[in-house]
Protein backbone atom coordinates (compact mmCIF):
# COMPACT_ATOMS: atom_id res chain seq x y z
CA UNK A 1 -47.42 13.73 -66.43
CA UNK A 2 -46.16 12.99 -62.95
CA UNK A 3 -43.16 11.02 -64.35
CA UNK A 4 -42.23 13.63 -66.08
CA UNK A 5 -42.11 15.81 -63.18
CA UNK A 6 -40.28 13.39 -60.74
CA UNK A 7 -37.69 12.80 -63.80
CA UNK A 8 -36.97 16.62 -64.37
CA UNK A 9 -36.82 17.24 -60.39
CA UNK A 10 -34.28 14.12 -60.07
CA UNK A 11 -32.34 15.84 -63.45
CA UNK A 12 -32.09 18.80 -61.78
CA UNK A 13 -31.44 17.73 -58.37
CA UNK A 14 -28.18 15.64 -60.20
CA UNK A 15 -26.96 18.50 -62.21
CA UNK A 16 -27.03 20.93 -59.44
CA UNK A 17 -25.21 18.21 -57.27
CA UNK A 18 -22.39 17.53 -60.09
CA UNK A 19 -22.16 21.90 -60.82
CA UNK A 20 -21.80 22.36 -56.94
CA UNK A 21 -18.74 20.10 -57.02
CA UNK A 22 -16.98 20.14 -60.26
CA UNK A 23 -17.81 23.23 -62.36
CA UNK A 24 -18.27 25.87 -59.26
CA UNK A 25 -16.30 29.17 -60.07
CA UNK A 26 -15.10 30.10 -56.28
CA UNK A 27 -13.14 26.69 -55.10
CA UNK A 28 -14.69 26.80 -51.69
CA UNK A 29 -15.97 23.57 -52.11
CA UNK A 30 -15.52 20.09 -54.53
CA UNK A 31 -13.10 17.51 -54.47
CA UNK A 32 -10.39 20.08 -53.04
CA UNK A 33 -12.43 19.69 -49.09
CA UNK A 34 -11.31 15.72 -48.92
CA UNK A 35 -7.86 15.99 -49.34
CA UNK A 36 -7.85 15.40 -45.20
CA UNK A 37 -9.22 12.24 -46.02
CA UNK A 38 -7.36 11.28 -48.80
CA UNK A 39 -8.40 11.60 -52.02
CA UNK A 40 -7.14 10.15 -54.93
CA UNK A 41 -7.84 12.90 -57.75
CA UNK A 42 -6.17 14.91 -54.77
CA UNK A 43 -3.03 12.28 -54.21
CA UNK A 44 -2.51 12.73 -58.32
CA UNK A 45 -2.63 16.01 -58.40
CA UNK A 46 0.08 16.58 -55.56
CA UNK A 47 2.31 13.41 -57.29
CA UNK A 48 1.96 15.42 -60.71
CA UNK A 49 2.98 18.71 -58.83
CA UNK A 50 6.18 17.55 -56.85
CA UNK A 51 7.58 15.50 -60.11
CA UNK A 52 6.65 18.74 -62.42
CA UNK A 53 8.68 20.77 -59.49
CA UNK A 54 11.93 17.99 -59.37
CA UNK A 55 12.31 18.46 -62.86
CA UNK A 56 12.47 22.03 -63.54
């Protein structure tokens, strides 16, 4: 019984970790706060951005 509780607290404690960041309406926080340190979902983004802007 008390593997099944430390397994649901740990499943829980993960999916709350991975909603905070990824799947958050507001985007306060997530991947968006370490573009300072570099980033590199951040770095695509801003490559996919300026070559989307040269072309049109």
């Amino acid at each position: 019984m008390a593997t099944w509780l430390i397994g649901s607290v740990v499943v829980l404690a993960i999916v709350l970790v991975l909603y905070r960041t990824f799947f958050r309406k507001n985007k306060a926080g997530g991947c968006s706060q370490c573009e300072d340190v570099g980033c590199p979902l951040i770095d695509q983004a801003k490559m996919v951005q300026a070559n989307k802007r040269r072309k049109a």
